[in-house]
PDB file of N, CA and C in Angstrom:
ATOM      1  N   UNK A   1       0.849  -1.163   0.000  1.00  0.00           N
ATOM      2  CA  UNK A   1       0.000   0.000   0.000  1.00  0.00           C
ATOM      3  C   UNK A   1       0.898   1.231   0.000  1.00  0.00           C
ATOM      4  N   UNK A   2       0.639   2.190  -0.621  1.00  0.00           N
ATOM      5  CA  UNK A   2       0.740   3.447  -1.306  1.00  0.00           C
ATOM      6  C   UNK A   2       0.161   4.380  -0.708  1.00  0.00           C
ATOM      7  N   UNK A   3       0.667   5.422   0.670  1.00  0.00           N
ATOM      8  CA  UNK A   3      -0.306   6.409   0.965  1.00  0.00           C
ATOM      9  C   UNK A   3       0.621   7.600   0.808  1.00  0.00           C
ATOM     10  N   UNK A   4       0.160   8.592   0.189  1.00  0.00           N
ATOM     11  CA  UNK A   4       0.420  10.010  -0.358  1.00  0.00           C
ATOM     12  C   UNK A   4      -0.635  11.292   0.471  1.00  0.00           C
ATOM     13  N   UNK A   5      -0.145  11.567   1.621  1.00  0.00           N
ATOM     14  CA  UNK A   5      -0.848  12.783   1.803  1.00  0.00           C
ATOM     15  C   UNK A   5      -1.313  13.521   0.487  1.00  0.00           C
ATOM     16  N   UNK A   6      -2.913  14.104   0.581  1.00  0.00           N
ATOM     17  CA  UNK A   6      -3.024  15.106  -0.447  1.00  0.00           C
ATOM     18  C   UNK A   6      -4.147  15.576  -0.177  1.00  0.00           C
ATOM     19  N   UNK A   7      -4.254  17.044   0.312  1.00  0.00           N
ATOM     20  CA  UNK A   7      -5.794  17.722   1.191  1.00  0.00           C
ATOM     21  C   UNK A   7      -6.249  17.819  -0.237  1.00  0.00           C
ATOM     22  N   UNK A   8      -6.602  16.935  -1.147  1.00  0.00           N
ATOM     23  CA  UNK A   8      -7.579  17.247  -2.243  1.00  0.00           C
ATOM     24  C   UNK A   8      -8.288  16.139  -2.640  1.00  0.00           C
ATOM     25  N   UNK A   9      -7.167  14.770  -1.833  1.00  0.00           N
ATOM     26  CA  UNK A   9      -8.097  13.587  -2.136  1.00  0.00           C
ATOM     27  C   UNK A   9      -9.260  12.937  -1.140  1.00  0.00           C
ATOM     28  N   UNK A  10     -10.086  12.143  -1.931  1.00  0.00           N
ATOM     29  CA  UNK A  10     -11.141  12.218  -1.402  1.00  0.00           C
ATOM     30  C   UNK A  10     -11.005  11.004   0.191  1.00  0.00           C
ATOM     31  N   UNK A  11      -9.493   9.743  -0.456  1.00  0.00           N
ATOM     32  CA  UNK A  11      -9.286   9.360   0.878  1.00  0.00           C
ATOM     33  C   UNK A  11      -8.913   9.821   2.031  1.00  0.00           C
ATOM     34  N   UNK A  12      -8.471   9.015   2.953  1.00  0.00           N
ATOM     35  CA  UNK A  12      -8.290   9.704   4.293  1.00  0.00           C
ATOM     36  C   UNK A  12      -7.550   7.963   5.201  1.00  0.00           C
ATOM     37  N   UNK A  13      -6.838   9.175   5.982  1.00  0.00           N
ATOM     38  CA  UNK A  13      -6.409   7.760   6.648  1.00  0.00           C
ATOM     39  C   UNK A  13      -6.495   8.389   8.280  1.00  0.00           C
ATOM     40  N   UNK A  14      -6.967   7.416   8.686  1.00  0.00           N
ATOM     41  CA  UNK A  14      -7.497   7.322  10.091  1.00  0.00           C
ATOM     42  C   UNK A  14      -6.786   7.090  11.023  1.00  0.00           C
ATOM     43  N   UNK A  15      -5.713   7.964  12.433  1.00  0.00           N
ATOM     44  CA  UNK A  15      -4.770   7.514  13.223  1.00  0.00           C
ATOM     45  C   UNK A  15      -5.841   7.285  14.520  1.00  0.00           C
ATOM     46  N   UNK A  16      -5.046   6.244  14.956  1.00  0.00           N
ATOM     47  CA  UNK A  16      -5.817   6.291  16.565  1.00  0.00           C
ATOM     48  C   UNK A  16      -4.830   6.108  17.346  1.00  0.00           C
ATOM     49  N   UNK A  17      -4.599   7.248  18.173  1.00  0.00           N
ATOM     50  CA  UNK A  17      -3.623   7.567  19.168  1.00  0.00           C
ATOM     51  C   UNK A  17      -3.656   7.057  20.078  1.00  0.00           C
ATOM     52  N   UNK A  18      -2.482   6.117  21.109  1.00  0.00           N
ATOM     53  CA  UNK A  18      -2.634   5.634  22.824  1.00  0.00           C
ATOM     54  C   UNK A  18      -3.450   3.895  22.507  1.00  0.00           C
ATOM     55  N   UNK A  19      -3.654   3.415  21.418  1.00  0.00           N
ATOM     56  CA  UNK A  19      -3.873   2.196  21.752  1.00  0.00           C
ATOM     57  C   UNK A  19      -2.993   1.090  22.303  1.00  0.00           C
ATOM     58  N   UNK A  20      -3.658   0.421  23.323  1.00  0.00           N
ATOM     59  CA  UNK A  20      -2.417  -0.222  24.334  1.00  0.00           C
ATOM     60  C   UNK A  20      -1.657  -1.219  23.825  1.00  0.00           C
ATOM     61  N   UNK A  21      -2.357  -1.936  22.616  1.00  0.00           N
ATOM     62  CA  UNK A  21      -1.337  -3.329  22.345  1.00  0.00           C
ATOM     63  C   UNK A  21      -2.334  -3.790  21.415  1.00  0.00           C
ATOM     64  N   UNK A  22      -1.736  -4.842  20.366  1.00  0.00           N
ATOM     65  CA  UNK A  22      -2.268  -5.244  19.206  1.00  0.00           C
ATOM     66  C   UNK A  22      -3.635  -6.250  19.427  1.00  0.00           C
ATOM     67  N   UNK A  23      -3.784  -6.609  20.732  1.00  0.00           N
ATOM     68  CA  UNK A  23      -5.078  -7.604  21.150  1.00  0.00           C
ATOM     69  C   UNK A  23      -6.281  -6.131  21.074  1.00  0.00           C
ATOM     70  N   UNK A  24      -5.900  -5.000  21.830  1.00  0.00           N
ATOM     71  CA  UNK A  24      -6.609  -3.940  22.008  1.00  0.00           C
ATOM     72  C   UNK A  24      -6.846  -3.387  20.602  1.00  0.00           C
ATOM     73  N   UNK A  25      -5.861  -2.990  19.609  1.00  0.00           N
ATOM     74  CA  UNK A  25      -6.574  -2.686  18.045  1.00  0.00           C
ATOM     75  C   UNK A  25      -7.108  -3.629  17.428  1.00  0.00           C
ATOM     76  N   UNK A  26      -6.990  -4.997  17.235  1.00  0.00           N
ATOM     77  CA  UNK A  26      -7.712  -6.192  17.020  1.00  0.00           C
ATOM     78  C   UNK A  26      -9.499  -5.922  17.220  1.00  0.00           C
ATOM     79  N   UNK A  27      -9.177  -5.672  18.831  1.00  0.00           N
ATOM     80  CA  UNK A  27     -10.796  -5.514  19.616  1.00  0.00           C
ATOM     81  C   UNK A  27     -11.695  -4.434  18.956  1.00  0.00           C
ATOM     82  N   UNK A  28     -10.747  -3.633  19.048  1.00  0.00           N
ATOM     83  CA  UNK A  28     -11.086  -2.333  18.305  1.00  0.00           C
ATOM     84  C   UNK A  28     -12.036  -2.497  16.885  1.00  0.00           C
ATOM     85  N   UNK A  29     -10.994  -2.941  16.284  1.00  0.00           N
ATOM     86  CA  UNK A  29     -11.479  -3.588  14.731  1.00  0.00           C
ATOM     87  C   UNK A  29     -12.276  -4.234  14.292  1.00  0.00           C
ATOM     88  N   UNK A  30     -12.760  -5.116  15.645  1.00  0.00           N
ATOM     89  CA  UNK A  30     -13.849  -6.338  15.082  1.00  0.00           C
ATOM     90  C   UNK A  30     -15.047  -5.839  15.718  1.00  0.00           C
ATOM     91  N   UNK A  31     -15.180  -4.863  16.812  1.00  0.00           N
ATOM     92  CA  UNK A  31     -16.236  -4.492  17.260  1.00  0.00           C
ATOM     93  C   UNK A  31     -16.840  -3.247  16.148  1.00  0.00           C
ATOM     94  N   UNK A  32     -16.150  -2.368  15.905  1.00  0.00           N
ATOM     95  CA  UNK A  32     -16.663  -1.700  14.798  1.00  0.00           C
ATOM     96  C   UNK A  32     -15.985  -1.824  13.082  1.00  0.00           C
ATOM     97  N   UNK A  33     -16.672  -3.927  12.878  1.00  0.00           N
ATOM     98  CA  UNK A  33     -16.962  -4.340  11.434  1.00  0.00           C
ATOM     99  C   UNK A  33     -15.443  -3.187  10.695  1.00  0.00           C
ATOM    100  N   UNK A  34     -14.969  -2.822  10.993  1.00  0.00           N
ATOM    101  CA  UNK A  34     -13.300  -2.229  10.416  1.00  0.00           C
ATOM    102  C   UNK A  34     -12.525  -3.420   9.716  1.00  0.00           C
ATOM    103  N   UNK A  35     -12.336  -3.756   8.557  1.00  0.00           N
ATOM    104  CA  UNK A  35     -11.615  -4.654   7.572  1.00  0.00           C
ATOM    105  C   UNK A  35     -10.411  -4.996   8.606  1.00  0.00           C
ATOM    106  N   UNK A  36      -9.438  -3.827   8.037  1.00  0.00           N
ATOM    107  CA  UNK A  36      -8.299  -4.042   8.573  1.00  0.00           C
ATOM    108  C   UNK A  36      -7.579  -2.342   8.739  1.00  0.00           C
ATOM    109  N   UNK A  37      -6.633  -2.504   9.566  1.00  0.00           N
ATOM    110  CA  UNK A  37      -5.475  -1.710   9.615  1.00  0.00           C
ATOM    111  C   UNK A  37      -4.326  -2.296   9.990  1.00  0.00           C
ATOM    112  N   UNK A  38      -3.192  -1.168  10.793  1.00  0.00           N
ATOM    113  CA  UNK A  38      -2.072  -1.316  10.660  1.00  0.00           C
ATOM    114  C   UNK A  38      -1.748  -0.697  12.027  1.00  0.00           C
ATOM    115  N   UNK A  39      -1.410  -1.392  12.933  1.00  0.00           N
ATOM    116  CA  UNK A  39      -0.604  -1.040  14.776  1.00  0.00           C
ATOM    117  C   UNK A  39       0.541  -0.833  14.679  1.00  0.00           C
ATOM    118  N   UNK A  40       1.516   0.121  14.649  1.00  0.00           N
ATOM    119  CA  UNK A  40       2.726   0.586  14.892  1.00  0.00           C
ATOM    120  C   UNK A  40       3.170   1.753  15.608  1.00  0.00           C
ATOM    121  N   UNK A  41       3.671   1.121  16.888  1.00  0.00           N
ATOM    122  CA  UNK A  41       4.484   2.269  17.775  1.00  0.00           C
ATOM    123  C   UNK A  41       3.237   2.873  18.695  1.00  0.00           C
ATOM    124  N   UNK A  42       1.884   2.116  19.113  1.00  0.00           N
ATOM    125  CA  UNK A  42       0.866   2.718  19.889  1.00  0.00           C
ATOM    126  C   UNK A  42      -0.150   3.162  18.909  1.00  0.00           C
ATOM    127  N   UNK A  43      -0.013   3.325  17.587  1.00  0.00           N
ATOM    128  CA  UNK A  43      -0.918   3.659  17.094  1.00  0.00           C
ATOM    129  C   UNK A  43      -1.670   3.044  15.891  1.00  0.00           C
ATOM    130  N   UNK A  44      -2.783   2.920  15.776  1.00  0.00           N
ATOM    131  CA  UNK A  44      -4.196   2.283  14.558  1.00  0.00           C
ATOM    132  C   UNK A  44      -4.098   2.767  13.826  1.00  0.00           C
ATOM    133  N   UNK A  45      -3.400   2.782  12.301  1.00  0.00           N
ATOM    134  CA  UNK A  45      -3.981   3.139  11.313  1.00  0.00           C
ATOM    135  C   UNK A  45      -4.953   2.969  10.168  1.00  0.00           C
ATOM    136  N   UNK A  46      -5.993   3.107  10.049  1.00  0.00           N
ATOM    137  CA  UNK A  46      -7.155   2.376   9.000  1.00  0.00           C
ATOM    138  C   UNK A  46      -7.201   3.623   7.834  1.00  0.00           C
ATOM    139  N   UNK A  47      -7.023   3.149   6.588  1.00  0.00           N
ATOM    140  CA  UNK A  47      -6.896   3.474   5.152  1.00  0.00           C
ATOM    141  C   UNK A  47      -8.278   3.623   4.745  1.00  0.00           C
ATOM    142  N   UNK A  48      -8.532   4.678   3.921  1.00  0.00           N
ATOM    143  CA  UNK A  48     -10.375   4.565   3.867  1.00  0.00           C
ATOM    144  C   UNK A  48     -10.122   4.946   2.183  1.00  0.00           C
ATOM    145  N   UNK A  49     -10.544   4.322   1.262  1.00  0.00           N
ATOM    146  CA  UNK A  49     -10.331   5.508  -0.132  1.00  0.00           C
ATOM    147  C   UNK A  49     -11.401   6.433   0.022  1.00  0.00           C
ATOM    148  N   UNK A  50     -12.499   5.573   0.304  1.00  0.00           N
ATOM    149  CA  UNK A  50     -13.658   6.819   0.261  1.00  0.00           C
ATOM    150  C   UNK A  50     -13.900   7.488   0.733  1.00  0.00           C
ATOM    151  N   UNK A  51     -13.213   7.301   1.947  1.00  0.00           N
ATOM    152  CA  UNK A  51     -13.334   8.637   2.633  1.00  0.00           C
ATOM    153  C   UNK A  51     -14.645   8.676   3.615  1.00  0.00           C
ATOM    154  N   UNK A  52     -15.347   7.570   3.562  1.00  0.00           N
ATOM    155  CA  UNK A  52     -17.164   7.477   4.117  1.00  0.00           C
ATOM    156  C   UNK A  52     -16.529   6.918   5.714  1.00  0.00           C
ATOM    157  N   UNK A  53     -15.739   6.212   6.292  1.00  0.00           N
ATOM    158  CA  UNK A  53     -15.471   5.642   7.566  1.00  0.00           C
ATOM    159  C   UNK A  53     -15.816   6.612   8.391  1.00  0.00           C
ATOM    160  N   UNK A  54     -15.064   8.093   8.668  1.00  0.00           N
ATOM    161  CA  UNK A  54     -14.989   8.877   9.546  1.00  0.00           C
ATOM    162  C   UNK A  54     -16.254   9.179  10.691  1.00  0.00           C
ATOM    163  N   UNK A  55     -17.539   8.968  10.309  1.00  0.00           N
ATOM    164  CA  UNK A  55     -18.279   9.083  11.709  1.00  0.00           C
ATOM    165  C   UNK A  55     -18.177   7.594  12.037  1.00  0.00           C
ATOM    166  N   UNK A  56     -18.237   6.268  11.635  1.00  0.00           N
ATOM    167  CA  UNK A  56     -17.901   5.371  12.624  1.00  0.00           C
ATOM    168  C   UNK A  56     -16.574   5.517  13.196  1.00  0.00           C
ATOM    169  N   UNK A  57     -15.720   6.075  12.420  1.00  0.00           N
ATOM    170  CA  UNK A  57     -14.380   6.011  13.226  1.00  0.00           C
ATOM    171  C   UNK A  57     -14.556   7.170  14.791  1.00  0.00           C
ATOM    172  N   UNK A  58     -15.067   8.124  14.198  1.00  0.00           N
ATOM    173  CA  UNK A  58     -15.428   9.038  15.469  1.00  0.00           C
ATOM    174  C   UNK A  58     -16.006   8.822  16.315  1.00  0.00           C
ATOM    175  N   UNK A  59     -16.784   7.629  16.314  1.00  0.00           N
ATOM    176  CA  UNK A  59     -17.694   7.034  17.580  1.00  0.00           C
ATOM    177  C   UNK A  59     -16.600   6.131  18.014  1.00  0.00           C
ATOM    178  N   UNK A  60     -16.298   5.422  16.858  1.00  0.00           N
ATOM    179  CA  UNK A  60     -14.865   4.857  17.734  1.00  0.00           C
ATOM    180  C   UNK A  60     -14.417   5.413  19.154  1.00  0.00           C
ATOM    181  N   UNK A  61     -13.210   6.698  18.382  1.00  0.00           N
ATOM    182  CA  UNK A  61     -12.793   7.204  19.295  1.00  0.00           C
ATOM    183  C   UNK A  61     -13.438   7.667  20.690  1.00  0.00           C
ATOM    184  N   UNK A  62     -14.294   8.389  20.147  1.00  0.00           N
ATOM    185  CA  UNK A  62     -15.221   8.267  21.231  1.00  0.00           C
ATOM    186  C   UNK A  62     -15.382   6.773  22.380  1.00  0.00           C
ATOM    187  N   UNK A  63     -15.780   5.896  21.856  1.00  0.00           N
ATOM    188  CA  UNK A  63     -16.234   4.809  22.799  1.00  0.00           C
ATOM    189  C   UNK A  63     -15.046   4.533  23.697  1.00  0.00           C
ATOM    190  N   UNK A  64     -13.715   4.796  22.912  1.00  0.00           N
ATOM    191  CA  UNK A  64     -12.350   4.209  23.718  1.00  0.00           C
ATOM    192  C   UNK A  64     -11.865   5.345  24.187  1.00  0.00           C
ATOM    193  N   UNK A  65     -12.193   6.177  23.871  1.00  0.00           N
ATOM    194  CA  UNK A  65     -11.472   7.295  24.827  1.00  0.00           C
ATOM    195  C   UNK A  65      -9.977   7.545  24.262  1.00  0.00           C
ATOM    196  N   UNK A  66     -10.227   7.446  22.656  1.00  0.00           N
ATOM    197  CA  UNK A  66      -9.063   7.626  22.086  1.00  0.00           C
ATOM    198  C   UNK A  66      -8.759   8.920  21.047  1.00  0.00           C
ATOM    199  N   UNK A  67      -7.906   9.509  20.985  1.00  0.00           N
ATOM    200  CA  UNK A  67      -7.809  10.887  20.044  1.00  0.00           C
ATOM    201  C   UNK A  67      -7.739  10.084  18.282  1.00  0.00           C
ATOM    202  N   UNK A  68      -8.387  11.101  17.717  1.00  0.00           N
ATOM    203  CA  UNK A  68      -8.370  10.439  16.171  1.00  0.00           C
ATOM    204  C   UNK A  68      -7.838  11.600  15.473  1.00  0.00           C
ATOM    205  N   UNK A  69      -6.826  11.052  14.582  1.00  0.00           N
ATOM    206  CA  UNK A  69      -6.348  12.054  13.639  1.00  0.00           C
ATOM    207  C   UNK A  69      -6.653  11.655  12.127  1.00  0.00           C
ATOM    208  N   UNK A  70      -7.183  12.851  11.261  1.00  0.00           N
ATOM    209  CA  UNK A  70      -7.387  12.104   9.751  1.00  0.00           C
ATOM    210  C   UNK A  70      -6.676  13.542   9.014  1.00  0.00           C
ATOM    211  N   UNK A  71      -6.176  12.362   8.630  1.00  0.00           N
ATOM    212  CA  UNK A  71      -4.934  12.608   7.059  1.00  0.00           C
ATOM    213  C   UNK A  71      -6.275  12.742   5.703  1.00  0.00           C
ATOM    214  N   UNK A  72      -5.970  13.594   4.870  1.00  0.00           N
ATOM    215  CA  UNK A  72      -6.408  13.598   3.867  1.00  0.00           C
ATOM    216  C   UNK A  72      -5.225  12.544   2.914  1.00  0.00           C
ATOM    217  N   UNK A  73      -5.615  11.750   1.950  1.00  0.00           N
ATOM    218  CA  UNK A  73      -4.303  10.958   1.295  1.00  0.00           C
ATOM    219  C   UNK A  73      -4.863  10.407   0.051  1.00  0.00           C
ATOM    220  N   UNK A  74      -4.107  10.074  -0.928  1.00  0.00           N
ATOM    221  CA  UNK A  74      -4.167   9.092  -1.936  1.00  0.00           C
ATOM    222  C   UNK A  74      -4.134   7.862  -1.540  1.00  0.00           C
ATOM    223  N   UNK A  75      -4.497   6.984  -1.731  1.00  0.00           N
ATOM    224  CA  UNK A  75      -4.199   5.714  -1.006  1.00  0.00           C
ATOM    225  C   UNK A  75      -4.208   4.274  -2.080  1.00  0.00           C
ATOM    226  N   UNK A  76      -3.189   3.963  -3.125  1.00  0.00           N
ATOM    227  CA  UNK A  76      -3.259   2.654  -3.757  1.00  0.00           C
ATOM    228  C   UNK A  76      -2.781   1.303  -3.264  1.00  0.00           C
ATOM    229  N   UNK A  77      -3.718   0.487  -3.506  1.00  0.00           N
ATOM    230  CA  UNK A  77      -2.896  -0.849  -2.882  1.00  0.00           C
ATOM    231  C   UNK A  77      -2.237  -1.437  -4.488  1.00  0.00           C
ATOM    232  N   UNK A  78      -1.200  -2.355  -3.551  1.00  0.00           N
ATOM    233  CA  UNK A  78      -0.299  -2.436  -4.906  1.00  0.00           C
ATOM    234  C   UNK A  78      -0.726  -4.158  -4.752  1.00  0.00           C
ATOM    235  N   UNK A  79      -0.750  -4.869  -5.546  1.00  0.00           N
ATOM    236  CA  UNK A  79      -0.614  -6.567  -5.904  1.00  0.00           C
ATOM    237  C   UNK A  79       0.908  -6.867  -5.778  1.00  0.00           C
ATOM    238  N   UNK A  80       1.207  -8.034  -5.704  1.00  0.00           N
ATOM    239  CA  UNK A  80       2.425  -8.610  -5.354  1.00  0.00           C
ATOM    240  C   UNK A  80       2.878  -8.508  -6.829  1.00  0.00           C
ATOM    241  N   UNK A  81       2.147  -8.657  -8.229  1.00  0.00           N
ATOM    242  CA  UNK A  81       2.858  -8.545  -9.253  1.00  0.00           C
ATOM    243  C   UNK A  81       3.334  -6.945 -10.087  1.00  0.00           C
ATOM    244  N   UNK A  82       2.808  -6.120  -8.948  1.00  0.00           N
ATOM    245  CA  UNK A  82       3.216  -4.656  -9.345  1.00  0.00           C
ATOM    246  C   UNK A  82       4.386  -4.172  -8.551  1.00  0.00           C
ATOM    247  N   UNK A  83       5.121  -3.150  -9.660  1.00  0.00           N
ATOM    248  CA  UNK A  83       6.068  -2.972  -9.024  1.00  0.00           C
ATOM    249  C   UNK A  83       6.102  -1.430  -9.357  1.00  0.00           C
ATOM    250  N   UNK A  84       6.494  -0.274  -8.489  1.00  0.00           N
ATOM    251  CA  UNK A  84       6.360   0.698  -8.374  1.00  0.00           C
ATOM    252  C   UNK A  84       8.201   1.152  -8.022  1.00  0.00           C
ATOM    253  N   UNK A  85       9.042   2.009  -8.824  1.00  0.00           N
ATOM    254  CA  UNK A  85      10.326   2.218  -8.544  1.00  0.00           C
ATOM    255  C   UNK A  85      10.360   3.570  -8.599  1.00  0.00           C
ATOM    256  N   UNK A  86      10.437   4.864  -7.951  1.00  0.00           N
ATOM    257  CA  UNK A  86      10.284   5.731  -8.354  1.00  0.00           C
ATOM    258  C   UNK A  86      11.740   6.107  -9.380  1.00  0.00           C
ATOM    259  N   UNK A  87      12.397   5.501  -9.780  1.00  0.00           N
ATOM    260  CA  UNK A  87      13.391   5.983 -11.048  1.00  0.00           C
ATOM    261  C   UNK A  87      12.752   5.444 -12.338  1.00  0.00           C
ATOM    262  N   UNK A  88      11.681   4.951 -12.523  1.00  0.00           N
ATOM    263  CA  UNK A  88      10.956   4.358 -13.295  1.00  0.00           C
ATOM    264  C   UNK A  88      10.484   5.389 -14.252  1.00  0.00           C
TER     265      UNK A  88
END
């Protein structure tokens, strides 16, 4: 995956600040139907292209008592047979 800040695109990527450990973003995830993200260093990141997540994510935060930060971004997922080099 491919994320490019850009306040013009319509994705967004979703931080959740202070989560305690990967059982706790797991919990997180399956209670509010969330596909998937990404736990690194205390924090949840969930990738949205459309950009539509943000009031469940905000009740999220809300329910856990967690700060939410959203990135405006481009966001492509790449296949294992693509290859992206930027000298390309």
């Amino acid at each position: 995956m491919v994320i490019t800040p850009d306040p013009n695109a319509e994705g967004r990527v979703y931080t959740l600040v202070d989560v305690r450990d990967v059982e706790y973003a797991t919990e997180i995830l399956l209670n509010f139907g969330i596909d998937g993200g990404r736990f690194v260093g205390g924090k949840l990141e969930i990738a949205d292209n459309s950009g539509k997540l943000g009031g469940r994510l905000q009740l999220l935060a809300e329910t856990f008592g967690l700060e939410l930060d959203v990135t405006p971004a481009r966001i492509e997922f790449i296949s294992r047979e693509e290859h992206h080099n930027e000298t390309d």
